[in-house]
C-alpha atoms as a PDB file:
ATOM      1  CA  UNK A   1      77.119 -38.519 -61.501  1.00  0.00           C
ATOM      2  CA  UNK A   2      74.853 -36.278 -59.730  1.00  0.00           C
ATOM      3  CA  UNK A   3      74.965 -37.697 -55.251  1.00  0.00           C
ATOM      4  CA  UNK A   4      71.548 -38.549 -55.146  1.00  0.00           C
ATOM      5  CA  UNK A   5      69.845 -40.286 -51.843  1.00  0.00           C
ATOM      6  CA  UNK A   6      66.764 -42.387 -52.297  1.00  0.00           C
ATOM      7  CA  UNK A   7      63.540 -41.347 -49.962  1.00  0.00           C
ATOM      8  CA  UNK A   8      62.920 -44.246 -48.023  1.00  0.00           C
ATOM      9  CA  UNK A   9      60.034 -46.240 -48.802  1.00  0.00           C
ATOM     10  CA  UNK A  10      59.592 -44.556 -51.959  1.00  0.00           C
ATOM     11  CA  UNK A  11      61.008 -43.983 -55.683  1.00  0.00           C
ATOM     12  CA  UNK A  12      61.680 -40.026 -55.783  1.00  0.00           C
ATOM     13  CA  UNK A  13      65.371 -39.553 -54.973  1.00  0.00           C
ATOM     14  CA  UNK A  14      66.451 -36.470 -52.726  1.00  0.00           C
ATOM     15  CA  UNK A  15      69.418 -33.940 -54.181  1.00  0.00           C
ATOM     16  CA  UNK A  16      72.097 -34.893 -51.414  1.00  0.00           C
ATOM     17  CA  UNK A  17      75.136 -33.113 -53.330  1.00  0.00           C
ATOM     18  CA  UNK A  18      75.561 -29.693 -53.925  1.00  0.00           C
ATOM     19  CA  UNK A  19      75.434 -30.085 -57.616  1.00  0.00           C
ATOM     20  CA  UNK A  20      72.269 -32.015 -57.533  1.00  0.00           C
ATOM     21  CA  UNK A  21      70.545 -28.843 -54.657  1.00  0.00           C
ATOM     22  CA  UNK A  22      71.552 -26.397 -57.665  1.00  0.00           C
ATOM     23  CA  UNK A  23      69.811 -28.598 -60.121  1.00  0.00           C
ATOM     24  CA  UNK A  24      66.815 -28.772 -58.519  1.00  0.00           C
ATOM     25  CA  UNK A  25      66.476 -25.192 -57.991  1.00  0.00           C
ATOM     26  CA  UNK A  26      67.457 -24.630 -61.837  1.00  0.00           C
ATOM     27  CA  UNK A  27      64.303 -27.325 -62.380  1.00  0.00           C
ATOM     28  CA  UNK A  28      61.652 -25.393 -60.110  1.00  0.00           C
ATOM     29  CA  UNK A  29      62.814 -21.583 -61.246  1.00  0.00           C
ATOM     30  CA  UNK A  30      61.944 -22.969 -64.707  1.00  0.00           C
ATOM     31  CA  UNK A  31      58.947 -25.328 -63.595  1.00  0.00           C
ATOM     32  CA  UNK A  32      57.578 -21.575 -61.974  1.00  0.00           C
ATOM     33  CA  UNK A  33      58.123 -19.759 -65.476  1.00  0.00           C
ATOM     34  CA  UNK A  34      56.698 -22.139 -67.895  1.00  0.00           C
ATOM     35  CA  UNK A  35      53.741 -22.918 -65.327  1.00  0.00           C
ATOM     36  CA  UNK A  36      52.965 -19.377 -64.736  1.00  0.00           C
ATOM     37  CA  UNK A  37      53.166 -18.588 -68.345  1.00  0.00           C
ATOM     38  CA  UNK A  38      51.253 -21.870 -69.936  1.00  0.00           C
ATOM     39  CA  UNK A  39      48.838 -22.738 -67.152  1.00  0.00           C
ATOM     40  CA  UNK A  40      49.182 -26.524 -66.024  1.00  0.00           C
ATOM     41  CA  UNK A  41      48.042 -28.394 -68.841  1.00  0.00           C
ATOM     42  CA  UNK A  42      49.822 -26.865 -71.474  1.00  0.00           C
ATOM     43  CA  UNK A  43      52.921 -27.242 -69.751  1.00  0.00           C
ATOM     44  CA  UNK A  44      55.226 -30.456 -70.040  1.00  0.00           C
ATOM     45  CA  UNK A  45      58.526 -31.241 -68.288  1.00  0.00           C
ATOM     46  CA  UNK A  46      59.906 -31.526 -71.823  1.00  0.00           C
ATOM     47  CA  UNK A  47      60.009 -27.953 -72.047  1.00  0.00           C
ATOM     48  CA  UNK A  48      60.857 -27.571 -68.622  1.00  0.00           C
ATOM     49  CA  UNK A  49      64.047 -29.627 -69.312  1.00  0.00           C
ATOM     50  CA  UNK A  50      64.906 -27.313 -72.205  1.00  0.00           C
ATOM     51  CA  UNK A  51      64.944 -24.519 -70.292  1.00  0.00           C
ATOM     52  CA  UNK A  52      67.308 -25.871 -67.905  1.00  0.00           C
ATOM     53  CA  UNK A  53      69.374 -27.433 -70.158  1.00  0.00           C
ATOM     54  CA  UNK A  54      69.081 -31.017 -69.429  1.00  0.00           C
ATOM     55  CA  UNK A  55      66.909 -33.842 -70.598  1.00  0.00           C
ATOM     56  CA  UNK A  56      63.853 -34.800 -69.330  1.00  0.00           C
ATOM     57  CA  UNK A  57      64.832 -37.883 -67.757  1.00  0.00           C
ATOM     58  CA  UNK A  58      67.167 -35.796 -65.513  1.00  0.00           C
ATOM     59  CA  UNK A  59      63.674 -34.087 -64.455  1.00  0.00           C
ATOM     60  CA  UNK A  60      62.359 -37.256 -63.412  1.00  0.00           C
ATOM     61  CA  UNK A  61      64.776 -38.828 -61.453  1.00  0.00           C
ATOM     62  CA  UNK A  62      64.067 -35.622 -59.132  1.00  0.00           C
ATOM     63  CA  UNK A  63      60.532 -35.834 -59.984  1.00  0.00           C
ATOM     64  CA  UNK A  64      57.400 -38.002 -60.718  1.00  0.00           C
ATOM     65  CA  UNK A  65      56.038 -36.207 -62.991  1.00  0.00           C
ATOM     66  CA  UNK A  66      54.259 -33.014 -63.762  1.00  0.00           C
ATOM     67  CA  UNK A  67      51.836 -33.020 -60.747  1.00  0.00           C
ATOM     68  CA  UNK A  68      54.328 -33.671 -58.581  1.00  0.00           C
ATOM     69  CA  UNK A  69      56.567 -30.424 -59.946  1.00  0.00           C
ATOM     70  CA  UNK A  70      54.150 -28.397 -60.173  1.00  0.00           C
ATOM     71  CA  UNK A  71      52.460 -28.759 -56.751  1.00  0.00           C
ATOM     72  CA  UNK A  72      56.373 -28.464 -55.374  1.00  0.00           C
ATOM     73  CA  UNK A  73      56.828 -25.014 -57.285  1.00  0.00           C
ATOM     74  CA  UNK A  74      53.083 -23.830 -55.909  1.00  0.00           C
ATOM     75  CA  UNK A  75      53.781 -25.060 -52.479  1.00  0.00           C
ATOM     76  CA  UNK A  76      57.094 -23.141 -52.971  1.00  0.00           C
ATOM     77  CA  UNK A  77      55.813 -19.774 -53.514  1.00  0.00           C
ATOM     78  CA  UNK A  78      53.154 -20.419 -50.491  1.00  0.00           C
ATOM     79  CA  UNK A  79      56.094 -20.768 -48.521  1.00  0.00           C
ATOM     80  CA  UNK A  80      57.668 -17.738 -49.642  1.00  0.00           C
ATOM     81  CA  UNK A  81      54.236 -15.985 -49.068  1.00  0.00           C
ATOM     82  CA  UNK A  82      53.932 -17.267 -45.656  1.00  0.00           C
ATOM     83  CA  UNK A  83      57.406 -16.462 -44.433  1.00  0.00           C
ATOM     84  CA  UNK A  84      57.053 -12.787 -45.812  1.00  0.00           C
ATOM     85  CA  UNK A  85      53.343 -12.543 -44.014  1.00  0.00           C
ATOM     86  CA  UNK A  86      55.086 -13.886 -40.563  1.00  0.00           C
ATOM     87  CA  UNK A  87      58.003 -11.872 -40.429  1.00  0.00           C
ATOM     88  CA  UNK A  88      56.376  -8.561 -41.209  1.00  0.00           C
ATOM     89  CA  UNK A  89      53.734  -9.258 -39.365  1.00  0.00           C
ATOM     90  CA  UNK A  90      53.281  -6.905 -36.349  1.00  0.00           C
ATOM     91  CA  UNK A  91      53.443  -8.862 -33.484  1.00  0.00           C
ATOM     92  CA  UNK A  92      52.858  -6.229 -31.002  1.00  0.00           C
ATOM     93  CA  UNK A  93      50.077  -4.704 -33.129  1.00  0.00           C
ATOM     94  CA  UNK A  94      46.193  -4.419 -32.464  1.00  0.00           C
ATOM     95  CA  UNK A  95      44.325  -7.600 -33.759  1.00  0.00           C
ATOM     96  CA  UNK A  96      43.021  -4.670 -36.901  1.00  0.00           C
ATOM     97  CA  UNK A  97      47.011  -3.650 -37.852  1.00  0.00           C
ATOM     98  CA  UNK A  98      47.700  -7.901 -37.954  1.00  0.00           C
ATOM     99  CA  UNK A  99      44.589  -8.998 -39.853  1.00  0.00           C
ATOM    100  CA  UNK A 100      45.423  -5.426 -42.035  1.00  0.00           C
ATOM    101  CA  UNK A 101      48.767  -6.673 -42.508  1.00  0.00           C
ATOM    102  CA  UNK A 102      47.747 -10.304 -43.973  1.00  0.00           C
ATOM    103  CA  UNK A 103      45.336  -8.559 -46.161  1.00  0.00           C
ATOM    104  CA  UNK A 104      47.813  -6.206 -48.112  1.00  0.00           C
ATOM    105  CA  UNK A 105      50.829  -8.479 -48.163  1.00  0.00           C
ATOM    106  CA  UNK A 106      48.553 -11.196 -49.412  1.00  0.00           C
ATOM    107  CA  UNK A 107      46.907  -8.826 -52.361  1.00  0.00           C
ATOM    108  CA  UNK A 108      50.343  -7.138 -53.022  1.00  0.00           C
ATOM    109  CA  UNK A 109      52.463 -10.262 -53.239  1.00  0.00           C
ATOM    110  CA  UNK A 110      49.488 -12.163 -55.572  1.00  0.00           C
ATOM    111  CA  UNK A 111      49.441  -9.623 -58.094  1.00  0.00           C
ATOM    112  CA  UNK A 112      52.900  -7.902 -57.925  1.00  0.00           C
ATOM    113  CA  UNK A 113      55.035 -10.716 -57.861  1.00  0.00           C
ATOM    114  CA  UNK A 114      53.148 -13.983 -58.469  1.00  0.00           C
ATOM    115  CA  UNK A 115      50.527 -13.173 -61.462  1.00  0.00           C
ATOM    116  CA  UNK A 116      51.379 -16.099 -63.137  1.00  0.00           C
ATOM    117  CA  UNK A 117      50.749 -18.744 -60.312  1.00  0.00           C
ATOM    118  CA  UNK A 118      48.474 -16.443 -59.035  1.00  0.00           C
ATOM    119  CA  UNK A 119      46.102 -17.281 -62.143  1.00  0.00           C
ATOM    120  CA  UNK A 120      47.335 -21.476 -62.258  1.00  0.00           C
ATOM    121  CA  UNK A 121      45.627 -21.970 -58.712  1.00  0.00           C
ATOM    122  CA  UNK A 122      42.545 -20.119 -59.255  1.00  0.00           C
ATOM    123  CA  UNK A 123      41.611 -20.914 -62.914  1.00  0.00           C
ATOM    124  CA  UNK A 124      43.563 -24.601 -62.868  1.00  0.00           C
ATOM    125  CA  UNK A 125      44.236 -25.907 -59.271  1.00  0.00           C
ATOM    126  CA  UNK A 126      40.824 -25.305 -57.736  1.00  0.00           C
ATOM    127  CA  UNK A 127      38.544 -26.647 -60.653  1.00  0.00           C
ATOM    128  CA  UNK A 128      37.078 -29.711 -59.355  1.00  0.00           C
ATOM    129  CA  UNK A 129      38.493 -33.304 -59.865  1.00  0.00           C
ATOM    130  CA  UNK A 130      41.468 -31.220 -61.282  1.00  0.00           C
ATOM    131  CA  UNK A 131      44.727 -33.404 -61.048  1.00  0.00           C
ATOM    132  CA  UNK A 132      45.902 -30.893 -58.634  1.00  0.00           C
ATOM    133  CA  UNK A 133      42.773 -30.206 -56.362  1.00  0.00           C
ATOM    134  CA  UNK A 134      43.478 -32.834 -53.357  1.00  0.00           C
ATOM    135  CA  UNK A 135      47.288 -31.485 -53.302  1.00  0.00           C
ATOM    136  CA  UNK A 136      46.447 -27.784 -52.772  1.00  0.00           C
ATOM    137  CA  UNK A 137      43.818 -28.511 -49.808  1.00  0.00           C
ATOM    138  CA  UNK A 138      46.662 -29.432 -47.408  1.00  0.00           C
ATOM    139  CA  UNK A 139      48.795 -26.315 -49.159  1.00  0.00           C
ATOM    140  CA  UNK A 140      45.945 -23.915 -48.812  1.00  0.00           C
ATOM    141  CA  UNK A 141      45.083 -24.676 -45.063  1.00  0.00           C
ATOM    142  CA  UNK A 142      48.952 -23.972 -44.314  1.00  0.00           C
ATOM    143  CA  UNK A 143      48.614 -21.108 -46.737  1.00  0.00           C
ATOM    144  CA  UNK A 144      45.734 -19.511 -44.399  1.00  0.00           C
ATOM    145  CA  UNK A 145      47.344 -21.058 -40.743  1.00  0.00           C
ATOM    146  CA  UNK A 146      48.346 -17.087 -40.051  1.00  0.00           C
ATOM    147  CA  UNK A 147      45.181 -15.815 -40.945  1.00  0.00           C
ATOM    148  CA  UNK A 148      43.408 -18.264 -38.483  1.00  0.00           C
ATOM    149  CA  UNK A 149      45.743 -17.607 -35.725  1.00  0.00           C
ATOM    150  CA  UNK A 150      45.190 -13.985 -35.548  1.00  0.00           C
ATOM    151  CA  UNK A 151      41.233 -14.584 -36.325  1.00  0.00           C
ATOM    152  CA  UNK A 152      41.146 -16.850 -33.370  1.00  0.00           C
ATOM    153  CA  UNK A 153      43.706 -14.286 -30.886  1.00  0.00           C
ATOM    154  CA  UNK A 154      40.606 -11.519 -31.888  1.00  0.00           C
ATOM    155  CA  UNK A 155      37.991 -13.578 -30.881  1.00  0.00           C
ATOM    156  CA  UNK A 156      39.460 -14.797 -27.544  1.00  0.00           C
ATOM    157  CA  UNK A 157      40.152 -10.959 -27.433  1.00  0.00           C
ATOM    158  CA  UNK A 158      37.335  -9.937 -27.520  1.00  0.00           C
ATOM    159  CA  UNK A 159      37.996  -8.113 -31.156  1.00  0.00           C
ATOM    160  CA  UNK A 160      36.782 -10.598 -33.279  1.00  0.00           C
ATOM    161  CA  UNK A 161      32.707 -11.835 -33.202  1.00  0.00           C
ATOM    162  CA  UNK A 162      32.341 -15.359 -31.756  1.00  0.00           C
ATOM    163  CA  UNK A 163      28.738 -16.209 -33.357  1.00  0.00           C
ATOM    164  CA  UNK A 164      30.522 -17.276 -36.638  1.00  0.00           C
ATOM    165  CA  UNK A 165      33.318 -20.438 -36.804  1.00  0.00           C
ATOM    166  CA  UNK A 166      36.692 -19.508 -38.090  1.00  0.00           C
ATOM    167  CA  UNK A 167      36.423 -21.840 -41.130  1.00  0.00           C
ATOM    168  CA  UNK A 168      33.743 -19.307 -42.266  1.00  0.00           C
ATOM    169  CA  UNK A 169      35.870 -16.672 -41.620  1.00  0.00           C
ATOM    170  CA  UNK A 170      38.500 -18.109 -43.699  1.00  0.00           C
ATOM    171  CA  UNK A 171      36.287 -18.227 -46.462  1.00  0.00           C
ATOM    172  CA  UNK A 172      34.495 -14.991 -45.968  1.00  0.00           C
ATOM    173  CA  UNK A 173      38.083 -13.191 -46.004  1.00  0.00           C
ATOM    174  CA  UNK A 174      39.886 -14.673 -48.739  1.00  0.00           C
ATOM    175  CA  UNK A 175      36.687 -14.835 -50.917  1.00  0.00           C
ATOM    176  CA  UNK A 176      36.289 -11.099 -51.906  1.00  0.00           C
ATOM    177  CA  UNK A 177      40.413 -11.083 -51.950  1.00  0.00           C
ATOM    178  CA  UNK A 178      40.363 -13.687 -55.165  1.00  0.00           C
ATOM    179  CA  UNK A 179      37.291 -11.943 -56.565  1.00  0.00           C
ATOM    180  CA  UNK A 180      40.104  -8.862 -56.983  1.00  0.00           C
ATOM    181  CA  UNK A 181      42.591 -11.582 -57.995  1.00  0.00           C
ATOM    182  CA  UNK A 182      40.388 -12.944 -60.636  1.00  0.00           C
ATOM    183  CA  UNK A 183      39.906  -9.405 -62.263  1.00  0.00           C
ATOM    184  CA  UNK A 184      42.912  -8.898 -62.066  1.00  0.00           C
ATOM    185  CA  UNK A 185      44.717 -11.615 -63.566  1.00  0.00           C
ATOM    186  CA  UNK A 186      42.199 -13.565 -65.984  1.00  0.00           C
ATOM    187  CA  UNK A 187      40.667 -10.754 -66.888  1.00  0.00           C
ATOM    188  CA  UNK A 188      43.599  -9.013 -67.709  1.00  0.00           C
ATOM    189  CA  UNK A 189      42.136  -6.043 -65.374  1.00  0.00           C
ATOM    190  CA  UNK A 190      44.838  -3.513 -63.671  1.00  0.00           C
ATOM    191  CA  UNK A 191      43.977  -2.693 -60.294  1.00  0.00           C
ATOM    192  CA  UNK A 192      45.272   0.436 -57.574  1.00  0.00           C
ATOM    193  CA  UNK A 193      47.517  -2.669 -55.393  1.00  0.00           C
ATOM    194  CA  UNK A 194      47.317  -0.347 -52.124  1.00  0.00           C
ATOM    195  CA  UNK A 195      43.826   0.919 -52.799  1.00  0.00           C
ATOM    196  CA  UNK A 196      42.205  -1.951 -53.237  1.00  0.00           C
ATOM    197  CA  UNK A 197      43.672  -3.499 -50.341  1.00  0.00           C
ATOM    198  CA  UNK A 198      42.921  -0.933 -47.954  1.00  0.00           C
ATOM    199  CA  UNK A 199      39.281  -1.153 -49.345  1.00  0.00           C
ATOM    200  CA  UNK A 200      39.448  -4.651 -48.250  1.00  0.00           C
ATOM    201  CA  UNK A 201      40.470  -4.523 -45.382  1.00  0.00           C
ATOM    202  CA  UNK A 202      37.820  -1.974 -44.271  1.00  0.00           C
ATOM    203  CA  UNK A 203      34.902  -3.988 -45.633  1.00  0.00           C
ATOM    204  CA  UNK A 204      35.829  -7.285 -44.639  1.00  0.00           C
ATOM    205  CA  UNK A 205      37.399  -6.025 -41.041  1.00  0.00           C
ATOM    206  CA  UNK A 206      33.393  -3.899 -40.593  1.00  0.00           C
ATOM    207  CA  UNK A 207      32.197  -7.094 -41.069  1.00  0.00           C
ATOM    208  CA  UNK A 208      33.965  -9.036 -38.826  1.00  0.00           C
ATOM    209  CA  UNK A 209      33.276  -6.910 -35.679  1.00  0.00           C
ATOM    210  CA  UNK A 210      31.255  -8.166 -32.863  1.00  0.00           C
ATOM    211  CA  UNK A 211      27.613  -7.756 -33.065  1.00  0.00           C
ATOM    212  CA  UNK A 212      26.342  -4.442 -30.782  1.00  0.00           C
ATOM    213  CA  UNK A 213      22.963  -5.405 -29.153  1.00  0.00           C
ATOM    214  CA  UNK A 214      22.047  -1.882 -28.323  1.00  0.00           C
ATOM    215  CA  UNK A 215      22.745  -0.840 -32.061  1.00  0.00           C
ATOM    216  CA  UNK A 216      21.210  -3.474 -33.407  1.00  0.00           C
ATOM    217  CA  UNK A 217      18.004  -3.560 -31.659  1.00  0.00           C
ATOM    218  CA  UNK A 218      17.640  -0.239 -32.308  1.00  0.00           C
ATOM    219  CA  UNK A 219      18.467  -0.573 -36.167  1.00  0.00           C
ATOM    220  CA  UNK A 220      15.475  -3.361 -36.390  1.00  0.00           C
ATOM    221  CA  UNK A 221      13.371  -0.867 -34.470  1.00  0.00           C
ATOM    222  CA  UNK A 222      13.987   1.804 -37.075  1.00  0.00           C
ATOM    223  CA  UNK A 223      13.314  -1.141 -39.484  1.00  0.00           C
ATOM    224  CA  UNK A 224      10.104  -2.063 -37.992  1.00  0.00           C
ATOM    225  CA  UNK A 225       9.447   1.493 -37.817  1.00  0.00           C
ATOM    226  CA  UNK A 226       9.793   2.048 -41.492  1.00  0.00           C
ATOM    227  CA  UNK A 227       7.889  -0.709 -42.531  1.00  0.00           C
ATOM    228  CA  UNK A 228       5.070   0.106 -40.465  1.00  0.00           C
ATOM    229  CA  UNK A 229       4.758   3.604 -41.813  1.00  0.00           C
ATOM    230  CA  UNK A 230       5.063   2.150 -45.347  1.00  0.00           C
ATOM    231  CA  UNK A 231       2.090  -0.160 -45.077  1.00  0.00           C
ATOM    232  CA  UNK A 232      -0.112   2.849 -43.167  1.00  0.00           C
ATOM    233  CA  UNK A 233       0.599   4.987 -46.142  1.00  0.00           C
ATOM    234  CA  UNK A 234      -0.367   2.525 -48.680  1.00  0.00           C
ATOM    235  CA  UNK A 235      -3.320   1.396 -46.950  1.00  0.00           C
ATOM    236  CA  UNK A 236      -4.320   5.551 -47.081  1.00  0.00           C
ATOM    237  CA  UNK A 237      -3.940   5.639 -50.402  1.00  0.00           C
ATOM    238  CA  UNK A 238      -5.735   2.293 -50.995  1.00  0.00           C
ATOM    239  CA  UNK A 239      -8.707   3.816 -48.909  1.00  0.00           C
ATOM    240  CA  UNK A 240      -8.639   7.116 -51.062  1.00  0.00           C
ATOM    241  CA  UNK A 241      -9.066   5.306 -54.086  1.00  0.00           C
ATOM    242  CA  UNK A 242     -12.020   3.012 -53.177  1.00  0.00           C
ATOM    243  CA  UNK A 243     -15.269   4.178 -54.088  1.00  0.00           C
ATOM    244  CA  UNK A 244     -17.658   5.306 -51.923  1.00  0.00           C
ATOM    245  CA  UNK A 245     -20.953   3.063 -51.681  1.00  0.00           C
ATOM    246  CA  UNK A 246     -23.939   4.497 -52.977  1.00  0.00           C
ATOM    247  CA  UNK A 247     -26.121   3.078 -50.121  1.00  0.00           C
ATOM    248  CA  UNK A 248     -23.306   5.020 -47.596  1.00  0.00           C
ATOM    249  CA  UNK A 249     -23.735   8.128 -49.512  1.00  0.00           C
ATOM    250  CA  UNK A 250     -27.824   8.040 -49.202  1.00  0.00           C
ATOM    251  CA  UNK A 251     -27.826   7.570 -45.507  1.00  0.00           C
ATOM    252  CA  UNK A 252     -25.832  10.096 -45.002  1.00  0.00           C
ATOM    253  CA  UNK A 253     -27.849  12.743 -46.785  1.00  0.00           C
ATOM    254  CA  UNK A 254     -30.934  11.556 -44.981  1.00  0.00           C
ATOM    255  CA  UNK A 255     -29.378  11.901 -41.655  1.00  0.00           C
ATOM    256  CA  UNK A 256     -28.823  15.497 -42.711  1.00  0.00           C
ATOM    257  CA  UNK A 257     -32.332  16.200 -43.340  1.00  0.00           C
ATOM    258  CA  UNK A 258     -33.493  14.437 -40.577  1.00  0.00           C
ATOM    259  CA  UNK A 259     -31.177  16.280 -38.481  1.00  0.00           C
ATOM    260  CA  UNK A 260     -32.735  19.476 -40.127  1.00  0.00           C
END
């Protein structure tokens, strides 16, 4: 029999063996396939068990249940995400080559790699009162800890503007970056990987720059500017178009003569 150790103060027994380590790694490889393949609710541990070779009952004494499996093998591939992001990342780089760095590995990982999962957590795990949306909350703010850290280095930098809070930030950054992940995996739309993330990066990293009072008061000057000459010009060709009044047009001639 499998050498199994029980979790304390719970049910869900812990592989403690080495037989028991492989079979829970044989279990999650094929909980990743069937999951990225079938979406969450198409996909039951039955099948998962048949893929592995062993009954379901096996899968449950390692696991709950589905929820449980699948938020292991999502949680998983976050983890393999993260540890790719923070050893590549440049430590001695500019605040621009880290937050640069996050941006590709995180589009280039997504869609090379992780299509599959990639399309369970947007389409499945984020839909509201989904079975799996209070799970991913906790995995998604671990998900984006590297993010914040160099967001919050920039700003203390100097790099980064100050007049907007980081949670923003985290949702200002990763929201155009699943926008791209939603064409590209639900709607079955290919996208240039490196293009596209260099695209990215300039728009969202333009966007995060400190505010320049000099250029911006001047840019609402040239606004104010424009504006101004817009309503002149209408309000010339609003006075060329009125008629002229009759009365107007009768003094005027008798000025003339009297003037004669």
């Amino acid at each position: 029999m499998d050498d199994l150790k029980v979790e304390a103060g719970g049910t869900r027994r812990q592989p403690s063996g080495r037989k028991s380590q492989q079979r829970v790694k044989d279990i999650l490889q094929a909980g990743r396939e069937v999951f990225s393949e079938k979406g969450y609710e198409r996909t039951t541990t039955a099948e998962i068990a048949q893929r592995v070779g062993v009954s379901e009952a096996t899968v449950f004494s390692y696991f709950r249940g589905k929820r449980e499996l699948c938020v292991r093998v999502i949680s998983d591939w976050y983890d393999e995400i993260i540890a790719a992001i923070e050893t590549g990342l440049p430590r001695n780089g500019t605040t621009r080559q880290q937050f640069a760095f996050i941006v590709r590995m995180h589009v280039r990982l997504m869609l090379v790699h992780g299509t599959g999962l990639c399309s369970l957590v947007l389409s499945e795990g984020r839909t509201k009162h989904h079975a799996l949306g209070d799970e991913l909350t906790g995995l998604q703010r671990r998900y984006t800890a590297p993010l914040m850290r160099v967001l919050a280095h920039g700003q203390q930098a100097g790099h980064i503007r100050t007049d907007m809070p980081l949670r923003l930030m985290r949702s200002f950054v990763f929201g155009p970056m699943e926008h791209v992940l939603w064409d590209a995996t639900l709607a079955h739309r290919g996208a240039d990987i490196d293009a596209t993330a260099e695209q990215l990066v300039d728009v969202l990293w333009t966007a995060l720059q400190p505010p320049q009072p000099d250029v911006t008061a001047l840019s609402r000057l040239k606004e104010d500017l424009d504006d101004a000459m817009r309503r002149f010009e209408a309000s010339t060709v609003m006075a060329r178009r009125m008629p002229k009044s009759p009365g107007n047009g009768r003094r005027a001639s008798k000025k003339a003569t009297t003037e004669q």
